[in-house]
PDB file of N, CA and C in Angstrom:
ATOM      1  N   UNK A   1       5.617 -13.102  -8.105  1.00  0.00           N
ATOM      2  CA  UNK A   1       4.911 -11.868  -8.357  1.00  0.00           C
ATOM      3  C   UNK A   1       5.266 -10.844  -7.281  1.00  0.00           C
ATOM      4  N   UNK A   2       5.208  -9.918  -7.709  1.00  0.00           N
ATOM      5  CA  UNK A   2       5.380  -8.351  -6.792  1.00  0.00           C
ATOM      6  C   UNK A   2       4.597  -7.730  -6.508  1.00  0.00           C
ATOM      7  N   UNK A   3       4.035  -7.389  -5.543  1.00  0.00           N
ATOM      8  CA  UNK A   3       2.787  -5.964  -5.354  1.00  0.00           C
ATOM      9  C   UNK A   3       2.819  -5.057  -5.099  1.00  0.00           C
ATOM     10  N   UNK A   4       2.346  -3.918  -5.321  1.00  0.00           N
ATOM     11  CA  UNK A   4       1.756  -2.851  -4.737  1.00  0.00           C
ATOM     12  C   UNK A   4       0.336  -2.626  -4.279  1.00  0.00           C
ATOM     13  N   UNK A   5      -0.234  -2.362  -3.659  1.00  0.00           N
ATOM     14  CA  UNK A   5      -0.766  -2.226  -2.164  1.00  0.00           C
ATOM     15  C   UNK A   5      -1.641  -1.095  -1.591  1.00  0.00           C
ATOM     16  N   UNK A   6      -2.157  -0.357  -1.712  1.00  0.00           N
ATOM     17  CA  UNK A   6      -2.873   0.524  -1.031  1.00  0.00           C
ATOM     18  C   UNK A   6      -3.452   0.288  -0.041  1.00  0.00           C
ATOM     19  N   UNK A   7      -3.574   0.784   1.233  1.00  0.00           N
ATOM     20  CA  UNK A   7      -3.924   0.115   2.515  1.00  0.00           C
ATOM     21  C   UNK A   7      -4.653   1.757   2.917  1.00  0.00           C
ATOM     22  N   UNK A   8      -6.129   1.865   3.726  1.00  0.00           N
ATOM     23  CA  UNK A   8      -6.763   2.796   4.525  1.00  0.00           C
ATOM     24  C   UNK A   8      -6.863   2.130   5.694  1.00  0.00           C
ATOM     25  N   UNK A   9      -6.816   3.316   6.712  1.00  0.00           N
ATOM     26  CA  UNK A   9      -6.823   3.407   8.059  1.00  0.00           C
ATOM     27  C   UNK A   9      -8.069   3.197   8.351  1.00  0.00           C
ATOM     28  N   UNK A  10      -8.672   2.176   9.115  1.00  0.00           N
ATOM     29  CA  UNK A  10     -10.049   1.880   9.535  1.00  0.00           C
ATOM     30  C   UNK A  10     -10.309   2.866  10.427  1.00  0.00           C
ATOM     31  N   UNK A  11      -9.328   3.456  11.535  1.00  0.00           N
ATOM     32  CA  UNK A  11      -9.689   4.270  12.452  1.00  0.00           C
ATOM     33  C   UNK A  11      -9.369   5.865  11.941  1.00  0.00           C
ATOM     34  N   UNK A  12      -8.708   5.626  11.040  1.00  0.00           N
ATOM     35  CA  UNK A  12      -8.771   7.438  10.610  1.00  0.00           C
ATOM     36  C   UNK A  12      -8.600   6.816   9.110  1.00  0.00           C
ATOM     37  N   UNK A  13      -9.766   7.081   8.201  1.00  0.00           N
ATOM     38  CA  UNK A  13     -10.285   6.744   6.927  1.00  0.00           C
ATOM     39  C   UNK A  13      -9.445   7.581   6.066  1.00  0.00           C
ATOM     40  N   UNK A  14      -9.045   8.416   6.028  1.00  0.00           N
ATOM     41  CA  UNK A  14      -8.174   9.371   5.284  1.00  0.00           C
ATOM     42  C   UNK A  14      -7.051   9.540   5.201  1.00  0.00           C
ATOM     43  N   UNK A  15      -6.694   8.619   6.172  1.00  0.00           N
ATOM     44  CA  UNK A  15      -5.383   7.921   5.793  1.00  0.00           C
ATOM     45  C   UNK A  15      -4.873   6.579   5.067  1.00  0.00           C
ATOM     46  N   UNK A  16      -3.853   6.980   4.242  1.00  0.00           N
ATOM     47  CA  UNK A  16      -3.443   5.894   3.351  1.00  0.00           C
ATOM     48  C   UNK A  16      -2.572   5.492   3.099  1.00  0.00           C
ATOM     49  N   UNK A  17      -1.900   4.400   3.008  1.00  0.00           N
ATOM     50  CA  UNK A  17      -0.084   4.099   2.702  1.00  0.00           C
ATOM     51  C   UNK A  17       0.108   3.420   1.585  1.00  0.00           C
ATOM     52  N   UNK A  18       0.796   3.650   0.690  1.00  0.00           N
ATOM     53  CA  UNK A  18       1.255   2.790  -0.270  1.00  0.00           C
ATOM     54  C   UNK A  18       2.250   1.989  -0.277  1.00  0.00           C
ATOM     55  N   UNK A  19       2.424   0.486  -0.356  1.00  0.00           N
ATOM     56  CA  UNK A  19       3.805  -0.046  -0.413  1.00  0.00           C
ATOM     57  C   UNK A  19       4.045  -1.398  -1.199  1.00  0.00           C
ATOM     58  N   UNK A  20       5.088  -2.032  -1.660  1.00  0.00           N
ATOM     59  CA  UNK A  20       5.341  -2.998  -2.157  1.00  0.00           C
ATOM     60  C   UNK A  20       6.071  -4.091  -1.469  1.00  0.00           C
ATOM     61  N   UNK A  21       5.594  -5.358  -2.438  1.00  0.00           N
ATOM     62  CA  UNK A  21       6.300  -6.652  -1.594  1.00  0.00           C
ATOM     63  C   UNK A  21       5.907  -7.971  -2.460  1.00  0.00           C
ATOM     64  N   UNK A  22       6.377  -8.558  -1.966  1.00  0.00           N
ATOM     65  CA  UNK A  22       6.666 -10.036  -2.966  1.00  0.00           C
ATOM     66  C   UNK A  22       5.348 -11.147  -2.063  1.00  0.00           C
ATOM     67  N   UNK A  23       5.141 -10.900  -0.833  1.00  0.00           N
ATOM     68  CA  UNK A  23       4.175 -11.470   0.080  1.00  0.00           C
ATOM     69  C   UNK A  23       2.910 -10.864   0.555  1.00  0.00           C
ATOM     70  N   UNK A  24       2.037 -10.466   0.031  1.00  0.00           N
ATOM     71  CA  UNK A  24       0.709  -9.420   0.165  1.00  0.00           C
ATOM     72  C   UNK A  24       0.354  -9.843   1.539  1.00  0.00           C
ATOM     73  N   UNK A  25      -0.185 -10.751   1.321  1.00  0.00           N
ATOM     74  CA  UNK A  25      -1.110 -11.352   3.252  1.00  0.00           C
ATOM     75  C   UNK A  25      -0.379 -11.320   4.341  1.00  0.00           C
ATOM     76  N   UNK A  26       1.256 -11.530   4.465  1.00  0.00           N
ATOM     77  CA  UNK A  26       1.972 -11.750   5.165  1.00  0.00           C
ATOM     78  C   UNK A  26       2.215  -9.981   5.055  1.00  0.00           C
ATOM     79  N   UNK A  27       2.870  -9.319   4.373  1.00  0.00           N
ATOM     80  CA  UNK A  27       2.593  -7.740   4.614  1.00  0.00           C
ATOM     81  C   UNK A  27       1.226  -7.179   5.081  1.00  0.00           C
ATOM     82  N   UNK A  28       0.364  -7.251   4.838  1.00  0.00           N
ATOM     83  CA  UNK A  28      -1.006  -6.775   5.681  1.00  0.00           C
ATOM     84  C   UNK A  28      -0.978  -7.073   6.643  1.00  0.00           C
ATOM     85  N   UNK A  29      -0.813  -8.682   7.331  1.00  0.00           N
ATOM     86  CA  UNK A  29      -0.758  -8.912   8.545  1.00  0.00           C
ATOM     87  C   UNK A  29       0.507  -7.957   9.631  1.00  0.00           C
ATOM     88  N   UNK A  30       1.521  -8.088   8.568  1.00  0.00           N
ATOM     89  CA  UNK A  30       2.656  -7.588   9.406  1.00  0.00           C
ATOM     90  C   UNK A  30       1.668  -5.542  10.621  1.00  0.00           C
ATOM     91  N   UNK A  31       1.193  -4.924   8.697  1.00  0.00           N
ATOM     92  CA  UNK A  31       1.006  -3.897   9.468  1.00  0.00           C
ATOM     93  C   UNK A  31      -0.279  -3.558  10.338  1.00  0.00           C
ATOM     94  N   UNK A  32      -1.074  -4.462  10.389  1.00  0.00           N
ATOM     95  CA  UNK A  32      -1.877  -4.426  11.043  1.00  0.00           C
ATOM     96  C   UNK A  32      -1.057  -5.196  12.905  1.00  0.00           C
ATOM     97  N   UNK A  33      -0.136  -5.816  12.831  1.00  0.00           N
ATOM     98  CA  UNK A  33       0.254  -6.182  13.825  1.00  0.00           C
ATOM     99  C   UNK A  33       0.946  -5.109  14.579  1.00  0.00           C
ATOM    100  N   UNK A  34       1.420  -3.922  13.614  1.00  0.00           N
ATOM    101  CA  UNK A  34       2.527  -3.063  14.097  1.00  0.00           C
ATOM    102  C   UNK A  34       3.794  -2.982  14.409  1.00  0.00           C
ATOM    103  N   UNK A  35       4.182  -3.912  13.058  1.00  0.00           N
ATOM    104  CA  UNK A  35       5.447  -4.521  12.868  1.00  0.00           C
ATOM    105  C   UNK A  35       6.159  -2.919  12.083  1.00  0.00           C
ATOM    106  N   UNK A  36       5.681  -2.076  11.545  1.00  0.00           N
ATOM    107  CA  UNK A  36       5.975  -1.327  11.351  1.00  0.00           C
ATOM    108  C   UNK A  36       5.856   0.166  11.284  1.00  0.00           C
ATOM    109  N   UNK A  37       6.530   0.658  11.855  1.00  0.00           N
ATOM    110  CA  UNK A  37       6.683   2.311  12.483  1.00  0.00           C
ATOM    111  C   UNK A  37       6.246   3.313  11.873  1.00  0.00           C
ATOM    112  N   UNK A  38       5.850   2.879  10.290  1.00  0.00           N
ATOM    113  CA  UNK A  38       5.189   4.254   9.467  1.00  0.00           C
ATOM    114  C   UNK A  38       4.060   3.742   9.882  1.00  0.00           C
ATOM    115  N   UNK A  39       3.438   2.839  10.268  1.00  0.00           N
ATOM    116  CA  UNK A  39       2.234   2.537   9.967  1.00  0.00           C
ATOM    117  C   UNK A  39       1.512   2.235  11.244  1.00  0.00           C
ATOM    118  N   UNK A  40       2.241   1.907  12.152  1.00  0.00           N
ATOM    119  CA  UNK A  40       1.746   1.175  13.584  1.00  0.00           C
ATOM    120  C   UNK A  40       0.751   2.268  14.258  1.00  0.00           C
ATOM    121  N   UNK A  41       0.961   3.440  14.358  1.00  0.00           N
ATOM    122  CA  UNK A  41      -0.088   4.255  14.443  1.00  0.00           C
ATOM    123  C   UNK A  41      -1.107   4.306  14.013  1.00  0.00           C
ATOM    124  N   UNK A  42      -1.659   3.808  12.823  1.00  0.00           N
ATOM    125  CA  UNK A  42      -2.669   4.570  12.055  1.00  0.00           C
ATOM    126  C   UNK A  42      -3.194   3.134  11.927  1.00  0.00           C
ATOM    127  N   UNK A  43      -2.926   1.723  12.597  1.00  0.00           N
ATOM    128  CA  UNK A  43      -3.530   0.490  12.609  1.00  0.00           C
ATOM    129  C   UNK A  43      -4.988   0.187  12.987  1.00  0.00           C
ATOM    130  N   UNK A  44      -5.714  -0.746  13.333  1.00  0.00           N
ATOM    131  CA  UNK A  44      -5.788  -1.259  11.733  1.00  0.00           C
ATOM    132  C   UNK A  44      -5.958  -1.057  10.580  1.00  0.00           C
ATOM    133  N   UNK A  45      -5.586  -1.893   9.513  1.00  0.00           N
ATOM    134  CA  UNK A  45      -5.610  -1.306   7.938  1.00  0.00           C
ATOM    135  C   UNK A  45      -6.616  -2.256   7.245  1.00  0.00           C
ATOM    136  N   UNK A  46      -7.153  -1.593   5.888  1.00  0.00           N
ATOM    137  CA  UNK A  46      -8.052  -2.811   4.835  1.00  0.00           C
ATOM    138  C   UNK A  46      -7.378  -2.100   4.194  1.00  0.00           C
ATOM    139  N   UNK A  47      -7.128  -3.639   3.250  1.00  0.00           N
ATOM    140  CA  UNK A  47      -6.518  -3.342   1.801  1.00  0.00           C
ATOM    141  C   UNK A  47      -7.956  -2.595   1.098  1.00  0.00           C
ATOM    142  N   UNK A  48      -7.427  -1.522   0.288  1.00  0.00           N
ATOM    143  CA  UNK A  48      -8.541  -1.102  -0.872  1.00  0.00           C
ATOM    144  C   UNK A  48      -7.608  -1.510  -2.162  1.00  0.00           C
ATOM    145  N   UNK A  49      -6.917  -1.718  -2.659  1.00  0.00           N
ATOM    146  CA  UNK A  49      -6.344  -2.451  -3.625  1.00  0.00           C
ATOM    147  C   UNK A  49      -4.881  -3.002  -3.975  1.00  0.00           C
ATOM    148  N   UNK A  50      -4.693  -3.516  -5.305  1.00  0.00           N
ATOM    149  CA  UNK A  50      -3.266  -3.879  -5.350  1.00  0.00           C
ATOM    150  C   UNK A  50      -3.414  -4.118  -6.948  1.00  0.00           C
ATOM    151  N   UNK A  51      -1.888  -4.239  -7.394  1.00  0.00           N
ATOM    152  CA  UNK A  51      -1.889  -4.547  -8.752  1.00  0.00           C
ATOM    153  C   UNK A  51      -0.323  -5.340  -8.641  1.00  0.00           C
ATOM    154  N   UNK A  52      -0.436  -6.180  -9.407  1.00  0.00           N
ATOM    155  CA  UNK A  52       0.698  -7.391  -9.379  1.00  0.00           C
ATOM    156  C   UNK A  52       1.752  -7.140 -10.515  1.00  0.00           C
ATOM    157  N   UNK A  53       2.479  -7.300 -10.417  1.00  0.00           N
ATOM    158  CA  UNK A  53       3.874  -7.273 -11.326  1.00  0.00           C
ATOM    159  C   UNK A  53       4.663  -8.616 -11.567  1.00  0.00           C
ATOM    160  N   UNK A  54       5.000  -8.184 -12.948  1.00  0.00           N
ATOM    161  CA  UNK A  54       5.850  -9.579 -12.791  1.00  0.00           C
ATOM    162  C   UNK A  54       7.868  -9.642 -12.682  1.00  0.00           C
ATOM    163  N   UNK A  55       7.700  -8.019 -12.389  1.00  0.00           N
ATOM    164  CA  UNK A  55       9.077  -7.972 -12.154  1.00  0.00           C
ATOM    165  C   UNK A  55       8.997  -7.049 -10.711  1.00  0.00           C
ATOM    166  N   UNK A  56       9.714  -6.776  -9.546  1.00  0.00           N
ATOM    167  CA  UNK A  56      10.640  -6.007  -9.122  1.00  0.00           C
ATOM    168  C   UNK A  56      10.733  -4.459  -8.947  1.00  0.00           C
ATOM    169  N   UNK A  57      11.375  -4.765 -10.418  1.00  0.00           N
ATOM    170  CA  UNK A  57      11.587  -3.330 -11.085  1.00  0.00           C
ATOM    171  C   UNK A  57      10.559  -2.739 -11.499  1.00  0.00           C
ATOM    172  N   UNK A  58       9.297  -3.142 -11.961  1.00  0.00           N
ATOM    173  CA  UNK A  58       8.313  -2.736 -12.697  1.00  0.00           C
ATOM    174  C   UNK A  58       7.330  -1.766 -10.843  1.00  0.00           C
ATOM    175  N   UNK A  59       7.590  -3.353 -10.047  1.00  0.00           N
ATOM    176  CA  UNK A  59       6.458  -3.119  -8.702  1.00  0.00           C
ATOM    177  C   UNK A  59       7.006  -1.642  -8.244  1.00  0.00           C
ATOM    178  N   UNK A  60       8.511  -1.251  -8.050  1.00  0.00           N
ATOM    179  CA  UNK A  60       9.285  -0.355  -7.307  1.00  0.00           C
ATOM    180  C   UNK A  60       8.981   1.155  -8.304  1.00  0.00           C
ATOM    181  N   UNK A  61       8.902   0.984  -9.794  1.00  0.00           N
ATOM    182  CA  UNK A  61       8.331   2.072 -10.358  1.00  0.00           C
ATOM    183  C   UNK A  61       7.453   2.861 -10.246  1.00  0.00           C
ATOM    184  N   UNK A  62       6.164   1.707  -9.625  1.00  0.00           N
ATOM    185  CA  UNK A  62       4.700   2.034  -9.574  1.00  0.00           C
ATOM    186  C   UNK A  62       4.257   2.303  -8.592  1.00  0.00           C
ATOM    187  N   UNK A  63       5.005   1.752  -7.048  1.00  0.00           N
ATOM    188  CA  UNK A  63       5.033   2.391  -5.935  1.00  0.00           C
ATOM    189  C   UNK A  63       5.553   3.759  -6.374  1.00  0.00           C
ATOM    190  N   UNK A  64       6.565   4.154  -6.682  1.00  0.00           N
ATOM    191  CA  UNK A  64       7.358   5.117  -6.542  1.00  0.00           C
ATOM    192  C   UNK A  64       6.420   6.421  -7.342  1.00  0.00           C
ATOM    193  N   UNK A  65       5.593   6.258  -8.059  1.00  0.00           N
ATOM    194  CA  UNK A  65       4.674   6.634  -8.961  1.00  0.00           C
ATOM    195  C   UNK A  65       3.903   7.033  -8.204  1.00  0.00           C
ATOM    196  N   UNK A  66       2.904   6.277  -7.051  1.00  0.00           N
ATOM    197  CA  UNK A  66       1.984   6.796  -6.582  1.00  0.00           C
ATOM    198  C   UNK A  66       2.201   7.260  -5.657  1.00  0.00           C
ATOM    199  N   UNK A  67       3.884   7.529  -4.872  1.00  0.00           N
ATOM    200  CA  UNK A  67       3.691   8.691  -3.628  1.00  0.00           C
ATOM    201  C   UNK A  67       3.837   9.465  -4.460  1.00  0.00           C
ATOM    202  N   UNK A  68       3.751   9.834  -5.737  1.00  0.00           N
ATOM    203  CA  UNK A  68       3.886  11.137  -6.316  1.00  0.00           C
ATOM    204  C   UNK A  68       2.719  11.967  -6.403  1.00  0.00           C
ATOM    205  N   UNK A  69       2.607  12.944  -6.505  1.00  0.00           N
ATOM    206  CA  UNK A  69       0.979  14.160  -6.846  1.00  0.00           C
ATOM    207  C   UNK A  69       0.280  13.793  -7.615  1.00  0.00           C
ATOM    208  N   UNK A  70       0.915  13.607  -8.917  1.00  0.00           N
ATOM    209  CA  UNK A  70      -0.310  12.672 -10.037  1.00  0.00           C
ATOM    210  C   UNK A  70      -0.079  11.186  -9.493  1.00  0.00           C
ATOM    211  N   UNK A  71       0.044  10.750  -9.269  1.00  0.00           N
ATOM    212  CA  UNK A  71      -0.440   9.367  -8.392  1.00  0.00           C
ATOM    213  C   UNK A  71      -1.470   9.352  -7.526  1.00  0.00           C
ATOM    214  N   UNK A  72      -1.262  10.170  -6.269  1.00  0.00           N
ATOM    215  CA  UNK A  72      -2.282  10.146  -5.230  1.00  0.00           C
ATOM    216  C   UNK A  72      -3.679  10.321  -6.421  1.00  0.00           C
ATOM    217  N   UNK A  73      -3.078  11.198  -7.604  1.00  0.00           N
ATOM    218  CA  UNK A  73      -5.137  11.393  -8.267  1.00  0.00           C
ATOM    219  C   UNK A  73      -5.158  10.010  -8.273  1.00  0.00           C
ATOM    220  N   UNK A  74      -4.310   9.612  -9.362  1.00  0.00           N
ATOM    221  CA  UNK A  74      -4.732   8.406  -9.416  1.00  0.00           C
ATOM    222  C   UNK A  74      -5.003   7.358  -8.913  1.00  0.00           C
ATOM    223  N   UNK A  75      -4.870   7.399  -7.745  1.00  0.00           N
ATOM    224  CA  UNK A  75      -5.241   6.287  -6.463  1.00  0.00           C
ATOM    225  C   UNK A  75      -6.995   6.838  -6.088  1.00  0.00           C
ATOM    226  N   UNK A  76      -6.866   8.071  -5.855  1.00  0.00           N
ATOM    227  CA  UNK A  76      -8.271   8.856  -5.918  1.00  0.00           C
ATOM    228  C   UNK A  76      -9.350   8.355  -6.764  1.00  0.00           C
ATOM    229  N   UNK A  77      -9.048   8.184  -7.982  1.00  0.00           N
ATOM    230  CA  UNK A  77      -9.476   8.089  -9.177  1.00  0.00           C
ATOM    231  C   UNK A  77     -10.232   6.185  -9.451  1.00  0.00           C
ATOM    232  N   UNK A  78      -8.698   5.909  -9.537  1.00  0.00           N
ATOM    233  CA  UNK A  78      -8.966   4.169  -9.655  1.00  0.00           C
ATOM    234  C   UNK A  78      -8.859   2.863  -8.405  1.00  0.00           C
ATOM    235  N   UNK A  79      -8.766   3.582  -6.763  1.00  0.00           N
ATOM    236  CA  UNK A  79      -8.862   2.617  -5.935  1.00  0.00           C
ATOM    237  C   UNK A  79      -9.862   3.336  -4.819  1.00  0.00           C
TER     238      UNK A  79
END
């Protein structure tokens, strides 16, 4: 399975990252550790949601979907 991910900033709430991956717990942990540079700033994170894929291609669409303008509504909207 594949995910996508929505993650908020515990210390600045209004911030949010979207991303995908084949390992959910092992990615959360990563960015809460500050394994990574978009994110290591704005640490720690809670997941507020995810939705699973069963392809790849499908997960990389739907990321790609919600850094978009009608996405963010929809993250607004349904997470």
């Amino acid at each position: 399975m594949f995910y996508v991910y929505l993650l908020q900033s515990v210390e600045n709430p209004e911030h949010f990252y979207v991303g995908c991956t084949a390992d959910l717990k092992k990615r959360i942990k990563q960015h809460n550790a500050g394994c990574s540079i978009h994110t290591s700033k704005f640490k720690p994170w809670n997941l507020r949601g995810y939705v699973a894929f069963d392809s790849e291609e499908k997960a990389q669409k739907f990321e790609k979907y919600l850094k978009t303008g009608n996405g963010r509504i929809f993250q607004k909207k349904f997470f």
